[in-house]
PDB file of N, CA and C in Angstrom:
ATOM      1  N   UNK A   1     -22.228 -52.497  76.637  1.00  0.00           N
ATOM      2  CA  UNK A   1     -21.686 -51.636  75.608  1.00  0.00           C
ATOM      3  C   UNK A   1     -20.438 -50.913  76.101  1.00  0.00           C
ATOM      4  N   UNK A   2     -20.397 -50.147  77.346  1.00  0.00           N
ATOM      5  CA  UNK A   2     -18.966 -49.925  78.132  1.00  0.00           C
ATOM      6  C   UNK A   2     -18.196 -50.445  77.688  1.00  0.00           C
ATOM      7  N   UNK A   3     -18.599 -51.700  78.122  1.00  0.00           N
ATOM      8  CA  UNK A   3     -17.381 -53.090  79.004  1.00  0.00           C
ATOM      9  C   UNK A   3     -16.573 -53.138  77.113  1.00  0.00           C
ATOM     10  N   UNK A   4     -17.448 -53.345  76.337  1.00  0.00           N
ATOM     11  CA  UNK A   4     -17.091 -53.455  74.781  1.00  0.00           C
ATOM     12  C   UNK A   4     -16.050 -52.255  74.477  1.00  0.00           C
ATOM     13  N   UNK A   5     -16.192 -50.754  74.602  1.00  0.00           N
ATOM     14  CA  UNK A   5     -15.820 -49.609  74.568  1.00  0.00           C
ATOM     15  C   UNK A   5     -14.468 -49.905  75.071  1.00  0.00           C
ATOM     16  N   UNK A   6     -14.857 -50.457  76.774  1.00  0.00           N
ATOM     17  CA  UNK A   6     -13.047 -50.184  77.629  1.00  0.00           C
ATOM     18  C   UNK A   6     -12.217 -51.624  76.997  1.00  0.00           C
ATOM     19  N   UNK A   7     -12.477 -52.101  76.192  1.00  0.00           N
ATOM     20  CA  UNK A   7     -11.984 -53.325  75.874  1.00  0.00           C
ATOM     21  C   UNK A   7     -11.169 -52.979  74.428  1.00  0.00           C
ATOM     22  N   UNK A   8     -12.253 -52.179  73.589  1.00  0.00           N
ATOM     23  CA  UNK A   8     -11.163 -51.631  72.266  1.00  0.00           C
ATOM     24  C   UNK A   8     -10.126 -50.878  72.880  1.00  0.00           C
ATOM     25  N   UNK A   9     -10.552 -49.790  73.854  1.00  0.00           N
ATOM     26  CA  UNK A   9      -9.624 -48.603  74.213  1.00  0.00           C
ATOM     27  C   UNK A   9      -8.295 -49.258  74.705  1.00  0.00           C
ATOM     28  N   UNK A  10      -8.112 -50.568  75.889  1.00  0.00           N
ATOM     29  CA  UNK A  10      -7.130 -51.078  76.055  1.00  0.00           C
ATOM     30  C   UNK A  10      -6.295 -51.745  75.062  1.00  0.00           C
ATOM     31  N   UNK A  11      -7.396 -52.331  74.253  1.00  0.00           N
ATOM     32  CA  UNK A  11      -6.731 -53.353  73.000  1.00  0.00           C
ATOM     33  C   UNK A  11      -5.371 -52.196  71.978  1.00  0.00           C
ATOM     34  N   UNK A  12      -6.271 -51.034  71.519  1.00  0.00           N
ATOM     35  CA  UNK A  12      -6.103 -49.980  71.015  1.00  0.00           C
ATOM     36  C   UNK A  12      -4.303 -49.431  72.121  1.00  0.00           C
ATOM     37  N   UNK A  13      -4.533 -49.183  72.982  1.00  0.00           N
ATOM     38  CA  UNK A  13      -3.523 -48.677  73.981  1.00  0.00           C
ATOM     39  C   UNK A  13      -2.405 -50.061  73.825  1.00  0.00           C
ATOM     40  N   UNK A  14      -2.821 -51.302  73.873  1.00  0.00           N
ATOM     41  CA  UNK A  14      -1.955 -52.576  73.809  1.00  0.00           C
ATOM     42  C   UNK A  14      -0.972 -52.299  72.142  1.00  0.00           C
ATOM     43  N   UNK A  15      -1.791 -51.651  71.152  1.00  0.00           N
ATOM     44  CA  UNK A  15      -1.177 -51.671  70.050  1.00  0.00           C
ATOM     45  C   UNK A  15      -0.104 -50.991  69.693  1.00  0.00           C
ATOM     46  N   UNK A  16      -0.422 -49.684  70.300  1.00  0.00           N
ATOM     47  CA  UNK A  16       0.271 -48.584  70.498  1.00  0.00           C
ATOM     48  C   UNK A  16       1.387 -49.059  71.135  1.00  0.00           C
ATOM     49  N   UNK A  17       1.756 -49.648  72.374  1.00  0.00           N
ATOM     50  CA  UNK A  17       2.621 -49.976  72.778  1.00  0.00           C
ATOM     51  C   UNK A  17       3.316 -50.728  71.970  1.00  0.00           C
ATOM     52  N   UNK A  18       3.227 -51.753  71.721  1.00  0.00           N
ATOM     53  CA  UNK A  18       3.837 -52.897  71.204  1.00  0.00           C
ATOM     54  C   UNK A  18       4.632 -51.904  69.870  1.00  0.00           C
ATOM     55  N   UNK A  19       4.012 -50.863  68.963  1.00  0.00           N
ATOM     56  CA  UNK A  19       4.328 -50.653  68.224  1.00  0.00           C
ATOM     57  C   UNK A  19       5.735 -49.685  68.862  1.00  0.00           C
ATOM     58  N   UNK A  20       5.878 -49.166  69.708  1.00  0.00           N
ATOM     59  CA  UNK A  20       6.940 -48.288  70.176  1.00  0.00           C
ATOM     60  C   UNK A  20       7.712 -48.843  70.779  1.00  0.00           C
ATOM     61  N   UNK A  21       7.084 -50.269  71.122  1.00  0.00           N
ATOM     62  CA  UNK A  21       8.674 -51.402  71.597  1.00  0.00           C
ATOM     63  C   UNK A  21       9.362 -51.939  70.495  1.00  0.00           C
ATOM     64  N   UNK A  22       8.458 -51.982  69.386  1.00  0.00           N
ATOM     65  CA  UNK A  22       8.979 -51.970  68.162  1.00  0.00           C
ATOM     66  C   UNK A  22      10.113 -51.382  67.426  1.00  0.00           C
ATOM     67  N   UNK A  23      10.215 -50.416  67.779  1.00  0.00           N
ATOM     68  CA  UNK A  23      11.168 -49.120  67.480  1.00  0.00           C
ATOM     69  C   UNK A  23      11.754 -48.891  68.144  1.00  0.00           C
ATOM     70  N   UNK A  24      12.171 -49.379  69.407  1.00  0.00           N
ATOM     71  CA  UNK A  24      12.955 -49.489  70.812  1.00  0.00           C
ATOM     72  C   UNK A  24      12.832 -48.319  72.009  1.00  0.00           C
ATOM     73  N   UNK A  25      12.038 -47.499  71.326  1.00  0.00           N
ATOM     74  CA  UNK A  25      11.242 -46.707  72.310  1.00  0.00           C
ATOM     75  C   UNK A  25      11.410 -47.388  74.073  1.00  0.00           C
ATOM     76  N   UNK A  26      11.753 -47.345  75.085  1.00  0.00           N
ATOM     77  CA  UNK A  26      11.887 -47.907  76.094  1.00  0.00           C
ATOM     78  C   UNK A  26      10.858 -47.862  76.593  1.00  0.00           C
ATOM     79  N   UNK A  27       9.869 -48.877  77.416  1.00  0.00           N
ATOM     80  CA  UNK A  27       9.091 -48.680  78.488  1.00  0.00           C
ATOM     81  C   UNK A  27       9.157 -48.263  79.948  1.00  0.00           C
ATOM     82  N   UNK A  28      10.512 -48.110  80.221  1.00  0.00           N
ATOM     83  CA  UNK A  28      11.049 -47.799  81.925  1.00  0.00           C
ATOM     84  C   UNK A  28      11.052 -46.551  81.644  1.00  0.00           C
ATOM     85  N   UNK A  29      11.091 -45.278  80.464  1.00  0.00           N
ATOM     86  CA  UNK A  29      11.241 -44.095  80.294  1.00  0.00           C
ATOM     87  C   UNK A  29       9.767 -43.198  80.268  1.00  0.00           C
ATOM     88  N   UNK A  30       9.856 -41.935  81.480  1.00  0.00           N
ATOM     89  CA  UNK A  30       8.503 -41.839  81.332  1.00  0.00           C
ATOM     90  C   UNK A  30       8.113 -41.079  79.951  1.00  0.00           C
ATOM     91  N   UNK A  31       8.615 -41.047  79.270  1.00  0.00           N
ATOM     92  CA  UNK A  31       8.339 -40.432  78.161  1.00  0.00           C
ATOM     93  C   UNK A  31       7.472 -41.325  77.491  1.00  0.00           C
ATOM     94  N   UNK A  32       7.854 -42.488  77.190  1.00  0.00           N
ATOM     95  CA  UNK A  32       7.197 -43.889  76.753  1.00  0.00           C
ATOM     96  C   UNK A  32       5.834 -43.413  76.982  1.00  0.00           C
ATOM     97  N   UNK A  33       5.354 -43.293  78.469  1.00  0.00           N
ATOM     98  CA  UNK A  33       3.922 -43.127  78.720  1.00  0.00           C
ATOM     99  C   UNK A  33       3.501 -41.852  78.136  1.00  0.00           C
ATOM    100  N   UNK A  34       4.103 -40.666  77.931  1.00  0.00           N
ATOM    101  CA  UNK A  34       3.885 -39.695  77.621  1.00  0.00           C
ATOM    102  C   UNK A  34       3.423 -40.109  76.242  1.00  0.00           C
ATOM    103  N   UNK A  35       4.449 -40.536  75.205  1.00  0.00           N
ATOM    104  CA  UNK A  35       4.199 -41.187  73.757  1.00  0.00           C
ATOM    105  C   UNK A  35       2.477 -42.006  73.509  1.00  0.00           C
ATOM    106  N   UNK A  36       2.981 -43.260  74.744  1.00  0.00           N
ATOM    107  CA  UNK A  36       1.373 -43.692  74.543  1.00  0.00           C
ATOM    108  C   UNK A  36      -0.216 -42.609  74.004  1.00  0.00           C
ATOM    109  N   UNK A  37      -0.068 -42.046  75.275  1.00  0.00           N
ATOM    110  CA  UNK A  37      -0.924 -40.998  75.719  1.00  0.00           C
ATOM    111  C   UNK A  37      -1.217 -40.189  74.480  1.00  0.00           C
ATOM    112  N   UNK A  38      -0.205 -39.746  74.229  1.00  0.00           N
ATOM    113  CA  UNK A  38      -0.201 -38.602  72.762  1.00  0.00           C
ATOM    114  C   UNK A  38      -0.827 -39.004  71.402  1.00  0.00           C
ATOM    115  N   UNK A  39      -0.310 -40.579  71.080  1.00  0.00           N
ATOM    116  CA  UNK A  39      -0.706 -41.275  69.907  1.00  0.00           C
ATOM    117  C   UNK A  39      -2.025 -41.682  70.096  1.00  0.00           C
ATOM    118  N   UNK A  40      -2.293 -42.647  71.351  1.00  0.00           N
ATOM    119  CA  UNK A  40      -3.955 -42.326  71.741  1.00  0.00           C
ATOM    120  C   UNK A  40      -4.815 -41.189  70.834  1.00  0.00           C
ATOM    121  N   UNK A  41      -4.702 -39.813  72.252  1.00  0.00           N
ATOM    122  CA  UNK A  41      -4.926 -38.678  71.836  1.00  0.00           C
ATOM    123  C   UNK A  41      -5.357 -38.229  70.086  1.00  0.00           C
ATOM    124  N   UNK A  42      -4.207 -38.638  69.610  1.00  0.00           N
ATOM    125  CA  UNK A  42      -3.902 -37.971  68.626  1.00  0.00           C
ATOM    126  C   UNK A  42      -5.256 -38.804  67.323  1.00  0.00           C
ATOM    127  N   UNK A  43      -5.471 -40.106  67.329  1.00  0.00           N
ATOM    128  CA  UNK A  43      -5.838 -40.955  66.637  1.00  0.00           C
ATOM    129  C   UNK A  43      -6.881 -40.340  65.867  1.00  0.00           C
ATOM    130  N   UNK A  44      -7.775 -39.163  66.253  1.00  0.00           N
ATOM    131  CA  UNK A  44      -9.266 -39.122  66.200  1.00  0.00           C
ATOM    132  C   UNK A  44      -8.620 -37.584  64.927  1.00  0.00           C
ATOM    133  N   UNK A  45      -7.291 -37.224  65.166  1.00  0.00           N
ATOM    134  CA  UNK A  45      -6.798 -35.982  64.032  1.00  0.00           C
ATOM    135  C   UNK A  45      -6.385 -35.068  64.763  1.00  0.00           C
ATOM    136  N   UNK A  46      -5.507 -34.623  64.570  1.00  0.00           N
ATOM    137  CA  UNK A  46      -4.624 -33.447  64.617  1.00  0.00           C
ATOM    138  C   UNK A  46      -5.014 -33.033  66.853  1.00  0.00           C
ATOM    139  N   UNK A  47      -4.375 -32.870  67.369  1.00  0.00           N
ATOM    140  CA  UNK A  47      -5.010 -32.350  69.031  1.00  0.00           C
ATOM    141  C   UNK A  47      -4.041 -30.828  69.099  1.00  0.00           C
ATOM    142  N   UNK A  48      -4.627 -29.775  69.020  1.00  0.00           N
ATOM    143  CA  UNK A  48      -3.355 -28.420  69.334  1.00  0.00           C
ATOM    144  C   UNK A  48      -3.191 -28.442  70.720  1.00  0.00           C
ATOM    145  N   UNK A  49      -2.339 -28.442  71.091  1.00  0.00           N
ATOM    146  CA  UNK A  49      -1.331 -28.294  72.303  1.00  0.00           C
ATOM    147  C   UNK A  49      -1.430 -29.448  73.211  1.00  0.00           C
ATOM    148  N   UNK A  50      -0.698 -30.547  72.041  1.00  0.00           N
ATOM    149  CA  UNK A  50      -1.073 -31.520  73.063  1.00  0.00           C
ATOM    150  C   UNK A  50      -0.039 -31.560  74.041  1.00  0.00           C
ATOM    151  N   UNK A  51       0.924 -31.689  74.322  1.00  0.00           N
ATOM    152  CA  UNK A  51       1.506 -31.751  75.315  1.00  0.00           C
ATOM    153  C   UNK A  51       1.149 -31.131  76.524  1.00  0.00           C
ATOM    154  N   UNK A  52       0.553 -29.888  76.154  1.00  0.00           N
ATOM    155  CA  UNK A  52      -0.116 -29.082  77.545  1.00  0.00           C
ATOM    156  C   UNK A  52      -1.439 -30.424  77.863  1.00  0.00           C
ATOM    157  N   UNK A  53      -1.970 -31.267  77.400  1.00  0.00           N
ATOM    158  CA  UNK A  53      -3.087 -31.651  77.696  1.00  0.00           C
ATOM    159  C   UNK A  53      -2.774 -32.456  78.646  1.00  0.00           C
ATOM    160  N   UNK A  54      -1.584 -33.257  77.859  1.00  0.00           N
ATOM    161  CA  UNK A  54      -0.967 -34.498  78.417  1.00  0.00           C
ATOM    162  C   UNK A  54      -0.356 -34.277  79.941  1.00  0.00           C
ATOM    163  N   UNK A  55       0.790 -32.610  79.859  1.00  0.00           N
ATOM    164  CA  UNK A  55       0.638 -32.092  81.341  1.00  0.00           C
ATOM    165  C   UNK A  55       0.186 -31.930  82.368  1.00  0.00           C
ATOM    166  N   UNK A  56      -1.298 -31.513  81.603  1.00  0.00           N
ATOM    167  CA  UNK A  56      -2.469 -31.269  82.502  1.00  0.00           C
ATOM    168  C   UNK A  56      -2.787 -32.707  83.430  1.00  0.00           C
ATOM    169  N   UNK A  57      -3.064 -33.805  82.560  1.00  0.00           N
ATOM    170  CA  UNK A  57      -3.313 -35.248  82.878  1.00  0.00           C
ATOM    171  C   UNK A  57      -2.589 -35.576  83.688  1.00  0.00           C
ATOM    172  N   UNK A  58      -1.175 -35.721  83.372  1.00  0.00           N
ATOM    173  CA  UNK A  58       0.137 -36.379  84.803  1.00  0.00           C
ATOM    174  C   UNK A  58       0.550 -35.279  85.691  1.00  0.00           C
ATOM    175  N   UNK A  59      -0.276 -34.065  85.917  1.00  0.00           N
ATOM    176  CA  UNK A  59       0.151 -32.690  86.675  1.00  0.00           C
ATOM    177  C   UNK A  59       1.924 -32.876  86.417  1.00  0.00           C
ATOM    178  N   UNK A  60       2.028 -32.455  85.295  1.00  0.00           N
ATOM    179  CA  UNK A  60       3.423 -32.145  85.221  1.00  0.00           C
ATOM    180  C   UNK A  60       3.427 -30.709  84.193  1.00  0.00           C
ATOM    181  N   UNK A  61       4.743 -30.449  84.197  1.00  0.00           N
ATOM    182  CA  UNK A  61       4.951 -29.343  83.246  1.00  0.00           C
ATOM    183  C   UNK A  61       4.942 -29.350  82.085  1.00  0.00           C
ATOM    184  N   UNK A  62       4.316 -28.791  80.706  1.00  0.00           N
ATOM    185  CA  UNK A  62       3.928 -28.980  79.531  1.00  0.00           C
ATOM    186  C   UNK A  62       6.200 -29.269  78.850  1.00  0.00           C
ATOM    187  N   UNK A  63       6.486 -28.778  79.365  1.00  0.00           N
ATOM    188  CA  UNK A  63       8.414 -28.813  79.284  1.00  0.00           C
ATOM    189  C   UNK A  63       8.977 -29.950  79.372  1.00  0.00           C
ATOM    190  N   UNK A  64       8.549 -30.087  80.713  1.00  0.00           N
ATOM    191  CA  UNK A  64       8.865 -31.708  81.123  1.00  0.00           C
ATOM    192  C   UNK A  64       8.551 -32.686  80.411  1.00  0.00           C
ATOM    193  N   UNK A  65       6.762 -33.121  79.997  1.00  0.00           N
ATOM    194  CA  UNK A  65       6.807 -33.522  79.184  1.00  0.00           C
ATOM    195  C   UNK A  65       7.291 -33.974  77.677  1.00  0.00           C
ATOM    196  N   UNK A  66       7.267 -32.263  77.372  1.00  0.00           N
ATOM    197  CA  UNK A  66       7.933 -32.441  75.753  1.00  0.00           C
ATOM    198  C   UNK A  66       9.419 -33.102  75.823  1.00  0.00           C
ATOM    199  N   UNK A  67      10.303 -32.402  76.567  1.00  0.00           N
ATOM    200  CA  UNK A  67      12.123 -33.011  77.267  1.00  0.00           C
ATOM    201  C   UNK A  67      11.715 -34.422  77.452  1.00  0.00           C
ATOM    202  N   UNK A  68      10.699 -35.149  78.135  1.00  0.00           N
ATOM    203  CA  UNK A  68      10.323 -37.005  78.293  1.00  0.00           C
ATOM    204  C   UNK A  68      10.579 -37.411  77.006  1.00  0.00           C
ATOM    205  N   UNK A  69       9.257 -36.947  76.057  1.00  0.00           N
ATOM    206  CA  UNK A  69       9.339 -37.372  75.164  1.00  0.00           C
ATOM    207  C   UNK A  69       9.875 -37.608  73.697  1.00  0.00           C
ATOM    208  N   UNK A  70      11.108 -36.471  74.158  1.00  0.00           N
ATOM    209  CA  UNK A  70      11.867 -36.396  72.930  1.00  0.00           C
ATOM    210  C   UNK A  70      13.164 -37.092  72.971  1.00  0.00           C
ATOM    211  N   UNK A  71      13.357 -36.913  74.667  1.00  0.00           N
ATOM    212  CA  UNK A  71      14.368 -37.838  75.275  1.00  0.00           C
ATOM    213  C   UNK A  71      14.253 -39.425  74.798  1.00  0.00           C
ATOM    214  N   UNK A  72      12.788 -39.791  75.050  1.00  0.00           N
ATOM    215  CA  UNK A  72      12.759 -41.522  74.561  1.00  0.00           C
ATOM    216  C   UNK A  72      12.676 -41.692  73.494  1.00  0.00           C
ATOM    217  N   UNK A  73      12.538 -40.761  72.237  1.00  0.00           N
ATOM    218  CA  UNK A  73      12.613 -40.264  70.994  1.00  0.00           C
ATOM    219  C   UNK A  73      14.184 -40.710  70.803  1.00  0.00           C
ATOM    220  N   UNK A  74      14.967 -40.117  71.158  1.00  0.00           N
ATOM    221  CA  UNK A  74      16.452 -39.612  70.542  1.00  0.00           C
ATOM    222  C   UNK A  74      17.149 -41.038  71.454  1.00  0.00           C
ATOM    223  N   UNK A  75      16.778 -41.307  72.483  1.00  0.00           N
ATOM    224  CA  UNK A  75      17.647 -42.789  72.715  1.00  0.00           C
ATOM    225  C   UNK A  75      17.006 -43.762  71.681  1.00  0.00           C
ATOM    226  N   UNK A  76      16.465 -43.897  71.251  1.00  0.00           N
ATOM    227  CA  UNK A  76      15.692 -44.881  70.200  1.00  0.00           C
ATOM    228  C   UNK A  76      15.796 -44.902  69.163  1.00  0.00           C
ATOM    229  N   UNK A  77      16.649 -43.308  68.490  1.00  0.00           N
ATOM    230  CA  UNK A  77      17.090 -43.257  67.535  1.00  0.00           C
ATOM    231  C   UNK A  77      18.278 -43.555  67.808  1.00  0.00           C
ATOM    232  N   UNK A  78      19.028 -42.933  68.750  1.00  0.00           N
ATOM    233  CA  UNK A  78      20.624 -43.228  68.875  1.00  0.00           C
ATOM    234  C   UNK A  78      20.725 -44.734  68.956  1.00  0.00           C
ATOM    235  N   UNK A  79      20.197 -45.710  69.488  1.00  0.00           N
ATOM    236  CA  UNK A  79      20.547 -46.850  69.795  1.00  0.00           C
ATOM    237  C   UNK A  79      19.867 -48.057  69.396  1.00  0.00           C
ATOM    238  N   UNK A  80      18.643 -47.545  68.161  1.00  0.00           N
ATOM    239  CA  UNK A  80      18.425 -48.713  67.783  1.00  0.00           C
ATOM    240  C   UNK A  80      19.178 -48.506  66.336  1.00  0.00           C
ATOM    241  N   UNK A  81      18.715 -49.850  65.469  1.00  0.00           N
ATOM    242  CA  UNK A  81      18.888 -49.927  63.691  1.00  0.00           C
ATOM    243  C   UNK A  81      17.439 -48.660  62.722  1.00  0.00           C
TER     244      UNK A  81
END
């Protein structure tokens, strides 16, 4: 039943991705992972303060994070269609 569990969760995480390469979101940007993480997160409804969570997770700064992810945000707008 696990093995079933860690198998949606990756499949689920595989989708997510693909969908933000979609949109040109970069994968070399750590924000990318930050994005993953968040949309994950987020799936089950609404998470308050997620970025602090997501901080908490990669011991980084709740700042840093948000600056990652708005950064791979705004090149993806600037440079895709």
């Amino acid at each position: 039943m696990t093995n079933d569990i860690d198998m949606t969760n990756k499949r689920i995480i595989q989708l997510i991705t693909n969908e933000l390469d979609l949109i040109g979101i970069s994968r070399r940007s750590m924000g990318f992972n930050y994005l993953v993480e968040g949309i994950y997160m987020s799936l089950d409804g609404p998470i308050p303060k997620l970025c602090e969570q997501i901080a908490k997770k990669y011991k980084k700064s709740e700042p840093s994070v948000e600056r990652a992810m708005q950064s791979a945000i705004n090149r993806a707008w600037n440079s895709t269609d």
